[in-house]
Protein backbone atom coordinates (compact mmCIF):
# COMPACT_ATOMS: atom_id res chain seq x y z
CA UNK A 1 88.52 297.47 121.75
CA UNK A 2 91.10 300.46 121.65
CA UNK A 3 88.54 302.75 120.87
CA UNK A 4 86.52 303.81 124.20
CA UNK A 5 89.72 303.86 126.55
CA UNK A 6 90.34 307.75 125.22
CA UNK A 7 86.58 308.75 125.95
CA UNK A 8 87.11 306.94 129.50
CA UNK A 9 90.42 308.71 130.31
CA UNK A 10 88.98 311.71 129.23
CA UNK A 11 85.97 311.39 131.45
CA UNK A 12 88.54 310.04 134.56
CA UNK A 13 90.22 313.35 134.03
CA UNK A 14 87.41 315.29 133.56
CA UNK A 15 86.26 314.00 136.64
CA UNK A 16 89.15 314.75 138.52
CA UNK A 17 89.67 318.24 137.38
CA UNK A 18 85.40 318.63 138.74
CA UNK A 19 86.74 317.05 141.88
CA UNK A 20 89.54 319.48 142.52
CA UNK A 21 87.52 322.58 141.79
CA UNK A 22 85.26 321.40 144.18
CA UNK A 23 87.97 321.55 146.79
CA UNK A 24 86.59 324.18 149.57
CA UNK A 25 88.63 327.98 149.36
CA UNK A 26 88.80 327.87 153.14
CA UNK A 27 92.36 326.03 153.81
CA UNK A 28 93.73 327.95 150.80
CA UNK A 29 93.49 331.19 152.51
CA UNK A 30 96.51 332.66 154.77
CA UNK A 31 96.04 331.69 158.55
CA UNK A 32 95.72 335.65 159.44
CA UNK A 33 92.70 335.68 157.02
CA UNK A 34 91.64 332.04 158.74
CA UNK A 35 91.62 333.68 162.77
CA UNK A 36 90.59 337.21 161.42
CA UNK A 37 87.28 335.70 159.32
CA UNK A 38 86.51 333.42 161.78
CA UNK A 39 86.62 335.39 164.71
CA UNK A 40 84.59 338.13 162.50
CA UNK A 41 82.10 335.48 161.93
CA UNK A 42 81.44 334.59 165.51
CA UNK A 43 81.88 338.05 166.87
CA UNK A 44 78.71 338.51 163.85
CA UNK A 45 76.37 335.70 165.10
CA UNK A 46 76.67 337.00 168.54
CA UNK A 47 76.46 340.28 168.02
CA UNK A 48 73.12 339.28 165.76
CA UNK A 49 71.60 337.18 168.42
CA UNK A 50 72.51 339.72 171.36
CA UNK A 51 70.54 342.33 169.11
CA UNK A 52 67.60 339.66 168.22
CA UNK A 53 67.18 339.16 172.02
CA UNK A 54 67.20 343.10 172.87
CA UNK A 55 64.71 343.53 169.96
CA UNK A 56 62.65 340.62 171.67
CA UNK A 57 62.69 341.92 175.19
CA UNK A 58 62.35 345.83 174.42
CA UNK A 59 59.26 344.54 172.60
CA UNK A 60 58.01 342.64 175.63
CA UNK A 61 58.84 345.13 178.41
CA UNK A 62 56.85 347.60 176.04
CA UNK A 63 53.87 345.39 175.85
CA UNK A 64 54.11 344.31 179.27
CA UNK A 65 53.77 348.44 179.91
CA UNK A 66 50.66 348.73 178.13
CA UNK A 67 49.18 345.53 179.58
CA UNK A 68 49.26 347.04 183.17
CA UNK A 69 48.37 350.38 182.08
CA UNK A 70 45.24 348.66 180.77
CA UNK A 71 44.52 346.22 183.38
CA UNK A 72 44.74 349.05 186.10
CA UNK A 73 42.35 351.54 184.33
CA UNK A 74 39.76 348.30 183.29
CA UNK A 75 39.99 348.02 187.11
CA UNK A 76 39.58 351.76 188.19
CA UNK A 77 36.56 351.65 185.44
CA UNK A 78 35.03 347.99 186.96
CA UNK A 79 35.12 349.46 190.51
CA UNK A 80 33.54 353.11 189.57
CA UNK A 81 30.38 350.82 188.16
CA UNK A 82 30.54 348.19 190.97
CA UNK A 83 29.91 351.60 193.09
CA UNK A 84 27.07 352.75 190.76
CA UNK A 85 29.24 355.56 190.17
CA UNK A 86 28.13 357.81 186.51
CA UNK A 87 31.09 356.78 184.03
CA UNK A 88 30.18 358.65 181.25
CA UNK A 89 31.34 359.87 178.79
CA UNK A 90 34.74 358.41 179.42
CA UNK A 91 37.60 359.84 178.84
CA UNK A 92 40.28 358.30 176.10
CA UNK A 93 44.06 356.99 178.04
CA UNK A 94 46.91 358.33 177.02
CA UNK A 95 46.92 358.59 173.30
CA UNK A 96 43.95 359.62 170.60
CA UNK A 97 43.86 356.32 169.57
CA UNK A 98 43.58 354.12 172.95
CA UNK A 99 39.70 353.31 173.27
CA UNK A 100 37.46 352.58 176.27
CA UNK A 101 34.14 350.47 175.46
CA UNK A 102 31.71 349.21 178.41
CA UNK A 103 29.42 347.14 176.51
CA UNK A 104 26.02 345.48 178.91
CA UNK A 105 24.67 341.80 178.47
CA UNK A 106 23.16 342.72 175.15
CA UNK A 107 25.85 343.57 173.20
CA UNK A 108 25.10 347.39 173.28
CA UNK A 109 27.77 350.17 173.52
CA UNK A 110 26.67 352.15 177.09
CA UNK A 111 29.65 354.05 177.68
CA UNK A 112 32.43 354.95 175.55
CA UNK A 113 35.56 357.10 175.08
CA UNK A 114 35.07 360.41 172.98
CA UNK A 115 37.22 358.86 170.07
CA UNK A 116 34.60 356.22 169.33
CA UNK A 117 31.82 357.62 170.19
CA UNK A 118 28.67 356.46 168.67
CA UNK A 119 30.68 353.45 167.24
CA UNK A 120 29.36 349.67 167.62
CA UNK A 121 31.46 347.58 170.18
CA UNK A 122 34.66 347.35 168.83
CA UNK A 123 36.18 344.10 170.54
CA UNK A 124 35.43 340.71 170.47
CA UNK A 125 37.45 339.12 172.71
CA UNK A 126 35.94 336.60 175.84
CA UNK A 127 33.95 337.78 178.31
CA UNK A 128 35.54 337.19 181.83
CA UNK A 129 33.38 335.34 184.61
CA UNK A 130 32.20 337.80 187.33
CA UNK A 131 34.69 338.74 189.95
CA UNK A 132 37.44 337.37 188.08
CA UNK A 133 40.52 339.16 187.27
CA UNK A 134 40.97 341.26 184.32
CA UNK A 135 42.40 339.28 181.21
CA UNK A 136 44.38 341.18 178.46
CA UNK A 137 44.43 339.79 175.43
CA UNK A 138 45.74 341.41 171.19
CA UNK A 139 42.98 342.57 169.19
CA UNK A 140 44.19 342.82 165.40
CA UNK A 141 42.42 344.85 162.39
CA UNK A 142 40.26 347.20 165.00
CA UNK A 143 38.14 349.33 162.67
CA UNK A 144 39.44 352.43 164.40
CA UNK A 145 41.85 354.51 162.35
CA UNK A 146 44.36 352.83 160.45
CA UNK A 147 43.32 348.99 161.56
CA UNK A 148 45.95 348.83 164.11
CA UNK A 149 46.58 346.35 166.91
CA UNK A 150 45.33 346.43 170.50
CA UNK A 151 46.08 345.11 173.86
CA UNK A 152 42.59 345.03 175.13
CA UNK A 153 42.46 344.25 179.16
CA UNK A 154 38.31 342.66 179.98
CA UNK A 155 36.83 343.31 183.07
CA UNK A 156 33.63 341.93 184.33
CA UNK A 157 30.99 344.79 186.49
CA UNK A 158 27.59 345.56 187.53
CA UNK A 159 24.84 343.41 189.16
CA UNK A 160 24.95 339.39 188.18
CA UNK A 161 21.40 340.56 186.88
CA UNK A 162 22.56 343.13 184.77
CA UNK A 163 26.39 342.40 184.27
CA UNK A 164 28.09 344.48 181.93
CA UNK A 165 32.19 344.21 180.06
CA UNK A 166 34.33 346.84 180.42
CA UNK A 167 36.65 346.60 177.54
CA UNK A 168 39.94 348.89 177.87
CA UNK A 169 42.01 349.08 174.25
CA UNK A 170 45.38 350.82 174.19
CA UNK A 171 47.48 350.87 170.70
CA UNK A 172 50.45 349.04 170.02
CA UNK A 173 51.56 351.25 167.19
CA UNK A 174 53.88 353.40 169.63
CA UNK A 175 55.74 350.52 171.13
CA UNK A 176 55.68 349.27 167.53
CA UNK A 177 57.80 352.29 166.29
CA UNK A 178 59.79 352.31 169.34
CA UNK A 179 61.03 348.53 167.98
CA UNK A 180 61.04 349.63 164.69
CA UNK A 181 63.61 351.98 165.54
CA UNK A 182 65.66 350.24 167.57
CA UNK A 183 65.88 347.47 164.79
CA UNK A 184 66.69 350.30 162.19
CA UNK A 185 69.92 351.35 164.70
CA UNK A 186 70.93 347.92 165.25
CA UNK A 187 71.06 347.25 161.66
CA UNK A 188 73.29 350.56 161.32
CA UNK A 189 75.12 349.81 164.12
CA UNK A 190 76.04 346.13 164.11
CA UNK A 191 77.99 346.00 160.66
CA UNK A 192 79.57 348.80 161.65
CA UNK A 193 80.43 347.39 164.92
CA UNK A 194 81.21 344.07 163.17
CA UNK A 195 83.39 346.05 160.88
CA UNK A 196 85.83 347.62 163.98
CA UNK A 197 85.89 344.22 165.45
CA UNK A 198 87.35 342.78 162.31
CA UNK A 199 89.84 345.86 161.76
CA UNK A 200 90.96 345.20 165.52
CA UNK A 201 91.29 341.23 165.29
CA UNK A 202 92.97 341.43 161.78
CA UNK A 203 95.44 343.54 163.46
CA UNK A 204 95.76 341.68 167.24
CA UNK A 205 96.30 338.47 165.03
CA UNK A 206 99.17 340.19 162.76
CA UNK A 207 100.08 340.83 166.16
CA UNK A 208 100.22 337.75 167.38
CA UNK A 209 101.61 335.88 164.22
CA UNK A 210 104.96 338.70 164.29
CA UNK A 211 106.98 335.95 166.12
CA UNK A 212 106.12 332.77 164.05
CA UNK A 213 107.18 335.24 161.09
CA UNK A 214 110.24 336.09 162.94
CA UNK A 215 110.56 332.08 163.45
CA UNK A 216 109.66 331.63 159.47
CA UNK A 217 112.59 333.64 158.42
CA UNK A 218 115.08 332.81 161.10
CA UNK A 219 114.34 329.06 159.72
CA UNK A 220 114.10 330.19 155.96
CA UNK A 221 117.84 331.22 156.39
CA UNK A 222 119.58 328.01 157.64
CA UNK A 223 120.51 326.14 154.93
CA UNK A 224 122.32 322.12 154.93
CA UNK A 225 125.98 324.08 155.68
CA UNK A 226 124.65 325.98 159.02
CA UNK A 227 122.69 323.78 160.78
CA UNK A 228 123.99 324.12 163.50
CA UNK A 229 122.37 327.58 164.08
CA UNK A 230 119.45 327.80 166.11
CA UNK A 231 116.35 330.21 166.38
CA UNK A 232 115.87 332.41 168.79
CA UNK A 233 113.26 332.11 171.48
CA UNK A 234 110.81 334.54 172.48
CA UNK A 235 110.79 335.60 176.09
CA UNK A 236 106.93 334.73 177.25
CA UNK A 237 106.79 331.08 177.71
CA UNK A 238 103.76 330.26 175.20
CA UNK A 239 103.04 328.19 172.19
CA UNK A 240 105.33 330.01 169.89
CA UNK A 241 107.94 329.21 172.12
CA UNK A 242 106.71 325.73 172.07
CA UNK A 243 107.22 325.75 168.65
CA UNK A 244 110.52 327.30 168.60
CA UNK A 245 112.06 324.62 171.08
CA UNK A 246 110.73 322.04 168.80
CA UNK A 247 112.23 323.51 165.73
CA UNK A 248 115.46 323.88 167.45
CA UNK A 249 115.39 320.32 168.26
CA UNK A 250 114.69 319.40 164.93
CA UNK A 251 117.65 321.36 163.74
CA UNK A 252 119.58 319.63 166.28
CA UNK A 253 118.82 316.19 165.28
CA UNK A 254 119.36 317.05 161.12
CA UNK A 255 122.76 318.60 162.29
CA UNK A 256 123.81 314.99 164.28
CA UNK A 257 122.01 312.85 161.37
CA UNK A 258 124.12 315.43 159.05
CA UNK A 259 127.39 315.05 160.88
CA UNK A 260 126.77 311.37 161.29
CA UNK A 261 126.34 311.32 157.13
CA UNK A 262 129.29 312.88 156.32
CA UNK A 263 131.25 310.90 159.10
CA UNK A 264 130.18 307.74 157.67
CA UNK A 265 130.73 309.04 153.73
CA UNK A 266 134.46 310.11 155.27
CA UNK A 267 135.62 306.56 156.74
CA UNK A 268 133.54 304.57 153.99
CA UNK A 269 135.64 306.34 151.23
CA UNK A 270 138.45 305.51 153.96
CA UNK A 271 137.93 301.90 153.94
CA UNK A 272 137.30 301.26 150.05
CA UNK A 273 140.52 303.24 149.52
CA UNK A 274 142.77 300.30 151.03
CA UNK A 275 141.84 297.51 149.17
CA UNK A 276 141.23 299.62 145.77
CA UNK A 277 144.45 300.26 146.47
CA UNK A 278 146.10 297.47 147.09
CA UNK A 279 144.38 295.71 144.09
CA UNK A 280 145.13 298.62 142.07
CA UNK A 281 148.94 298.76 142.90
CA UNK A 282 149.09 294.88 142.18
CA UNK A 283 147.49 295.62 138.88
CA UNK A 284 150.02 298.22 137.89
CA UNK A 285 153.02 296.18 138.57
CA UNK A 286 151.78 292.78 136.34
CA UNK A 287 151.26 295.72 133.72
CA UNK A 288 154.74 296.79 134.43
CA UNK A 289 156.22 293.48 133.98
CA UNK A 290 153.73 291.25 131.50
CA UNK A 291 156.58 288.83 131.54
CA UNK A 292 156.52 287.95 135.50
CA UNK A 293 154.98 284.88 137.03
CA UNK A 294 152.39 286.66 139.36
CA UNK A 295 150.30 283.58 140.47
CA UNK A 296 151.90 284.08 143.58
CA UNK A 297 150.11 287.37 144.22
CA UNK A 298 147.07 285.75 143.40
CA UNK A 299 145.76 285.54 146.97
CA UNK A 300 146.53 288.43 147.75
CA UNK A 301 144.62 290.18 145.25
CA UNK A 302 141.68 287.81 145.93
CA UNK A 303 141.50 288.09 149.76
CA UNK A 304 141.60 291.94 149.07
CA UNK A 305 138.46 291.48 146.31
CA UNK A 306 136.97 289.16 149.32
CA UNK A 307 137.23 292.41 151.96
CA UNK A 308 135.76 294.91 149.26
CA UNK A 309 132.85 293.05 148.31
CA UNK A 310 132.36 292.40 152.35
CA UNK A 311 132.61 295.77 153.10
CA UNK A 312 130.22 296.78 150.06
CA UNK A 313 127.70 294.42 150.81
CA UNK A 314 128.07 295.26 154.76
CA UNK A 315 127.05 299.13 153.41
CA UNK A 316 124.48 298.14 150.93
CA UNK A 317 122.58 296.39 153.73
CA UNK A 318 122.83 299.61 155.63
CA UNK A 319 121.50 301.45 153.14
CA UNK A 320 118.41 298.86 152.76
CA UNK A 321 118.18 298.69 156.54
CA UNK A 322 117.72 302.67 156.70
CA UNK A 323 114.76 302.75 153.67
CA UNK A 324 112.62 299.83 154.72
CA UNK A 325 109.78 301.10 157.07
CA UNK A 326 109.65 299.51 160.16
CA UNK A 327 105.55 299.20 159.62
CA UNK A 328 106.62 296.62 156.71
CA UNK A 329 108.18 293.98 159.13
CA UNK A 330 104.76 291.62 160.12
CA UNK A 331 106.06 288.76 159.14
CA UNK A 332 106.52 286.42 162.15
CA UNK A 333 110.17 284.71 162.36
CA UNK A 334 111.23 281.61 164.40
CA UNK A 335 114.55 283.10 166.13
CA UNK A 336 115.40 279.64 167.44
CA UNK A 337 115.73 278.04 163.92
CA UNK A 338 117.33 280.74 162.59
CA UNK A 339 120.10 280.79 165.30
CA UNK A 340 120.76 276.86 164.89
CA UNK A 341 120.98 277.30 161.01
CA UNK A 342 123.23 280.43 161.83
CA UNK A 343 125.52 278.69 164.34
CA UNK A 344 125.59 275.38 161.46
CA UNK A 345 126.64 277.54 159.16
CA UNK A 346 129.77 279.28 160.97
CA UNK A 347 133.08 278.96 159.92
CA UNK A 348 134.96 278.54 162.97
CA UNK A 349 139.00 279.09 162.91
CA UNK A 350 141.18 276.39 164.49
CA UNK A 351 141.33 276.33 168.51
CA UNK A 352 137.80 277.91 168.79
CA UNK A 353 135.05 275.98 169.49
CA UNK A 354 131.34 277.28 169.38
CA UNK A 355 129.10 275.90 172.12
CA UNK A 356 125.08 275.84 171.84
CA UNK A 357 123.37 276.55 174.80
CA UNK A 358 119.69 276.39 175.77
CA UNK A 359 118.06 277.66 173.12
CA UNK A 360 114.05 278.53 174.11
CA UNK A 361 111.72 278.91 171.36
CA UNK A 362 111.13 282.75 170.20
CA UNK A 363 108.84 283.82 167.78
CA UNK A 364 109.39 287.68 166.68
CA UNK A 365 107.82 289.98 163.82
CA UNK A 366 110.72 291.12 161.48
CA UNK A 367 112.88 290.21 158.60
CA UNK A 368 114.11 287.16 158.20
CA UNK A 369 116.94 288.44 155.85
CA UNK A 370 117.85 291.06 158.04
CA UNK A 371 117.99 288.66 161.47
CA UNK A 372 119.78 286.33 159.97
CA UNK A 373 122.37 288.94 159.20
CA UNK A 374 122.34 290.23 162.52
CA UNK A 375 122.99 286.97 164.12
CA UNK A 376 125.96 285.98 161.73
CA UNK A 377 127.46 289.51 162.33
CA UNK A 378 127.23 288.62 166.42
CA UNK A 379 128.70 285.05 165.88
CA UNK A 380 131.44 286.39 163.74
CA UNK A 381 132.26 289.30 165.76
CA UNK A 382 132.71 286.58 169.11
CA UNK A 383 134.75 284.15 166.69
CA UNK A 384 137.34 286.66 165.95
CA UNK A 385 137.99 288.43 168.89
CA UNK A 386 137.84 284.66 171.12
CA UNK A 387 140.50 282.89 172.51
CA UNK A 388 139.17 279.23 172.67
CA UNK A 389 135.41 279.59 173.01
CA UNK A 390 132.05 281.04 171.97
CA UNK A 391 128.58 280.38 173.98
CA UNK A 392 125.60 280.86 172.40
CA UNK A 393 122.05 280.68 174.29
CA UNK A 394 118.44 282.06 173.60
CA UNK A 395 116.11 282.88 176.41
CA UNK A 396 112.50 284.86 176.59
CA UNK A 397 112.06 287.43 179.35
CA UNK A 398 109.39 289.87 179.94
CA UNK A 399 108.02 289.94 176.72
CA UNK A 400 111.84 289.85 174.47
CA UNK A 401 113.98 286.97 173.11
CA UNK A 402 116.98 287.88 173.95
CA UNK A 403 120.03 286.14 172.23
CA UNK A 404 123.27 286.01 173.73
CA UNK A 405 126.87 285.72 172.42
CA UNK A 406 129.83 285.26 174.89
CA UNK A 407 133.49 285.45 174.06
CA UNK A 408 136.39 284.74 175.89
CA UNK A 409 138.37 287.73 174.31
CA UNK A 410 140.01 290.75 175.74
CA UNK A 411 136.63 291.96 176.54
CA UNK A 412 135.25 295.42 175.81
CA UNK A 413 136.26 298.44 177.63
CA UNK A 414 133.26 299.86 180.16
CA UNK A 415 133.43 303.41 178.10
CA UNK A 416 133.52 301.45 174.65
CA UNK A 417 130.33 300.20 175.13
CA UNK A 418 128.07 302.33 173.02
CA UNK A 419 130.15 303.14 170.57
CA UNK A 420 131.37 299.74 169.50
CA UNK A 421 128.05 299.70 167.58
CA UNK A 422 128.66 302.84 165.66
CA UNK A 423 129.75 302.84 162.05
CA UNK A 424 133.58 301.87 161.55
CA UNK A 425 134.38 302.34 165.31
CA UNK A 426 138.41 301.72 166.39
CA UNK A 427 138.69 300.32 169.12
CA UNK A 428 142.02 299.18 170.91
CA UNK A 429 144.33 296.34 169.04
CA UNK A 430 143.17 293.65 171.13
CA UNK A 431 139.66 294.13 169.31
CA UNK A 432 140.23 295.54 165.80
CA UNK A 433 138.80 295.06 162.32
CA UNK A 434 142.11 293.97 161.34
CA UNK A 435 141.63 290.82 162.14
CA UNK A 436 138.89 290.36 159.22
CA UNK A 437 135.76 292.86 159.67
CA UNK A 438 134.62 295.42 157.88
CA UNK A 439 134.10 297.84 160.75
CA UNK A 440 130.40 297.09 160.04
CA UNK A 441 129.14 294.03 161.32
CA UNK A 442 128.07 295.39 165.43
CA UNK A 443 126.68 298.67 163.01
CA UNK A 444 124.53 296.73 161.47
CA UNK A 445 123.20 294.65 164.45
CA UNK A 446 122.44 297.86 165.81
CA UNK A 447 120.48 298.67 163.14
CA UNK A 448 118.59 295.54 162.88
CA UNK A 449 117.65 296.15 166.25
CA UNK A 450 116.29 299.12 166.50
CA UNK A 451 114.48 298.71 163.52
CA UNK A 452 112.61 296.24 164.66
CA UNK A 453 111.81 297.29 168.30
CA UNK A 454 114.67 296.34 170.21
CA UNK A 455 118.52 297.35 171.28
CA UNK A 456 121.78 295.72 171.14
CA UNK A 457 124.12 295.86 173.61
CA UNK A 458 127.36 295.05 175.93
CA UNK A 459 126.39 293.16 179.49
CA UNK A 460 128.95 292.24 182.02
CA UNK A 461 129.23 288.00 181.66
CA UNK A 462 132.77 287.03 183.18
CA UNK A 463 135.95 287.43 181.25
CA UNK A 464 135.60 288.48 177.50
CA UNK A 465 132.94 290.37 175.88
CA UNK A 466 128.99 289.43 175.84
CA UNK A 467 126.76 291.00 172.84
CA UNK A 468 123.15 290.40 173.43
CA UNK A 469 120.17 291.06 171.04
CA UNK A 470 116.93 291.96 172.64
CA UNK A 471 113.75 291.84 170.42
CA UNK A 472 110.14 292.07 171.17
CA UNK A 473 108.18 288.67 171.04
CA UNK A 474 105.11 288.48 168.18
C-alpha cells in the first residue's frame, strides 16, 4: 500500500511545477516595460487600422474616379447615337488599355476603340433597359492584354427597333498600383512610426515613474530606528503624491504602534520587576538564615506570586487579544447570562455591596472567553475604587448592548478619560493599581472592545466613575 504514494507525489509535483511554468510572463515584467509595451501595442492596432481604412478609402475614391469617368463618356457616346451622329472609329479614354465597345441587338461589335479593333465583344455584363441610367459594374479576366480588371459603365442607345449597348471599359490596374504603393509605404512607415512611438513612451514613462523611484528609495532608507522620518512630497498634486501622503501615514502609524511597543515592553518589565523582587529578596534572606522560622513571611511571598501570575496572565491575554482576527469571532454570545454568572462570581470586599439592575437580553457575535474577561475586569475595576456600592445594568440601544458599571468612587478626572484605558496608566492616588490591579484590566476591556466592533468608555452618571461597554448586537 506504500508503494504508489511516491509515483503520486511525484506526479502532484510534477503537476505543480507544469502549473507554475504556465504562469503568464506579463506581471513578471517591470511596470516601465508594462505602460511602455502596452501603450506600443495600442498605439500599433491603431496605427494598423488607421492605415487599413486609408488603404480602403484611397481604393474607393480611385474607383469611384474611374466610375464617373466611365459613366460620363458611356453618356457622351449614348447621346452622339441617340442623334444619329457617325461614332466611328472611336477613340480609346485615357490609357492604351481602357476600351470602348458598342455592340447592336445581335451581339455584333459595330463600333469600337482602335485598341480592340476587330475583336469580338469583350463584356458580358447586363444590358440596361432603354432610357435608363448608365450602370457600372467590374469585369474580371478581360481577354485584352494581361487579363486585367475593368469598371465597365452600360448604356442603352438607338431606336427601340434597333437598340444597341454601348459598353465603356476603363482599367483598374493604375488605381491598383496607386494602392499597391501606398500599402508598400505604410508597411515601411508604420513600424517605423511604431518604433519612435515606443522610444518616446519608454522614455515619458521613465519620466513619469522618476518620483515613485525617488519615493522607493526615500522609503528603502528608513529603517525600525527612524521611523519617524517622512518622505518628501512632490509639488503637483497627483497620484504620486497620493501615494506619498499614504506612505507617510503609514510611517506615522508604525512609528505610534512602535512607540506604543516599546512603551508597553518598558512598564511591563517595570511591573514584573516589583514582585520578582520582592519574592526574590525574601528568598535570599531564608537562604541567609536556614535556621529562621519564616512562615510568617509566607503571605507575603504568596500575595506577591498572586500579583505576578495576575499581571502575566492580564499580558498573555493581550497578546492573544492582538493575534486573533476579528473575522474569527461568529459565534453568537448571550451578554445577559454572562453578566449574571460574572456578577455571581465576584468577590466583593466588606462594606461594598453590588446591585443588579435591569438586565435586557443581548445577543452579540464574539468570544465568550474574551467577554467574560472584559466584564470581570469592569466589575473589579468598580469594586476597588467604590466606597459602598456598585450598579450594574444592561440595556440595547440603536443596534448595541451596552453594559454599564457605576461606582461611587472618587470618580475619574474629565482629561483622564481616554487614557485610563491605555496600558499601565497612573492615575491620581484616589484611583491607583495599588489597591490590587495590574494596571491592565480597563487595557484589556479596551481591547475586547474594539476587537469586536465596539468602544469602551467613561460617561458622566452622578458621583463616582461609570465604565460602559458598547457592542454591536448579532
Amino acid at each position: 500500500m506504500g508503494t504508489p504514494a511516491a509515483p503520486l507525489a511525484s506526479r502532484r509535483a510534477s503537476t505543480t511545477s507544469r502549473t507554475r511554468t504556465r504562469l503568464p510572463r506579463w506581471p513578471r515584467l517591470g511596470l516601465r516595460i508594462r505602460l511602455t509595451l502596452a501603450a506600443t501595442l495600442v498605439t500599433a492596432l491603431g496605427l494598423c487600422l488607421a492605415g487599413a481604412l486609408l488603404v480602403v478609402s484611397q481604393r474607393a475614391s480611385l474607383i469611384r474616379s474611374l466610375d464617373d469617368s466611365a459613366r460620363q463618356r458611356a453618356l457622351i457616346i449614348s447621346a452622339a447615337l441617340d442623334k444619329g451622329r457617325a461614332v466611328q472609329p472611336l477613340p480609346a479614354s485615357g490609357t492604351g488599355d481602357d476600351v470602348t465597345q458598342i455592340v447592336d441587338h445581335r451581339g455584333r461589335v459595330i463600333a469600337a476603340s482602335g485598341n480592340v479593333a476587330g475583336e469580338p465583344a469583350l463584356f458580358r455584363t447586363p444590358k440596361p433597359a432603354p432610357g435608363s441610367e448608365p450602370s457600372v459594374r467590374t469585369a474580371h479576366g478581360v481577354p485584352l492584354g494581361d487579363q486585367g480588371t475593368y469598371r465597365v459603365a452600360t448604356v442603352s442607345a438607338g431606336s427601340t427597333q434597333a437598340p444597341e449597348t454601348v459598353y465603356v471599359g476603363l482599367a483598374t490596374a493604375q488605381a491598383d498600383r496607386s494602392v499597391d504603393e501606398l500599402v508598400a509605404k505604410l508597411a515601411v512607415g508604420l513600424p517605423v512610426l511604431t518604433a519612435l512611438l515606443a522610444a518616446a513612451g519608454w522614455h515619458i514613462t521613465g519620466r513619469a515613474l522618476v518620483p515613485v523611484e525617488r519615493l522607493r528609495r526615500q522609503a528603502a532608507e528608513i529603517t525600525a530606528t527612524d521611523l519617524h522620518r517622512r518622505l518628501d512630497l512632490p509639488p503637483v498634486a497627483d497620484e504620486v503624491r497620493r501615494l506619498g501622503a499614504t506612505l507617510n501615514d503609514l510611517l506615522a502609524r508604525l512609528d505610534e504602534a512602535t512607540a506604543h511597543q516599546r512603551q508597553f515592553v518598558a512598564d511591563a518589565a517595570h511591573e514584573l520587576r516589583s514582585p520578582v523582587a520582592a519574592i526574590r529578596a525574601e528568598l535570599e534572606t531564608a537562604a541567609r538564615h536556614p535556621h529562621t522560622d519564616f512562615s510568617t513571611r509566607l503571605p507575603d511571598l504568596l500575595e506577591e506570586t498572586v500579583r505576578l501570575g495576575r499581571l502575566i496572565d492580564d499580558l498573555v491575554r493581550l497578546a492573544r487579544l492582538d493575534a486573533t482576527p476579528a473575522a474569527a469571532l461568529t459565534a453568537d454570545v448571550d451578554l445577559d447570562d454572562l453578566v449574571r454568572a460574572e456578577v455571581r462570581r465576584l468577590h466583593v470586599r466588606p462594606g461594598v455591596a453590588v446591585v443588579r439592575g435591569r438586565i435586557r437580553p443581548a445577543r452579540v457575535r464574539g468570544d465568550a472567553d474574551a467577554l467574560s474577561r472584559a466584564v470581570r475586569n469592569l466589575l473589579d475595576n468598580a469594586v476597588r475604587h467604590a466606597r459602598h456600592r456598585v450598579e450594574v445594568t444592561l440595556d440595547t440601544a440603536r443596534g448595541e448592548a451596552v453594559l454599564s458599571v457605576q461606582d461611587d468612587g472618587a470618580g475619574i478626572a474629565l482629561a483622564d478619560r481616554e487614557r485610563v484605558f491605555e496600558r499601565f496608566t497612573r492615575l491620581d492616588d484616589a484611583r491607583s493599581r495599588d489597591a490590587g490591579g495590574s494596571g491592565l484590566g480597563l487595557a484589556i476591556v479596551w481591547e475586547v472592545a474594539t476587537h469586536h466592533g465596539g468602544r469602551a468608555c467613561v460617561e458622566d452618571g452622578g458621583p463616582g466613575a461609570r465604565l460602559t461597554l458598547h457592542l454591536p448586537l448579532s
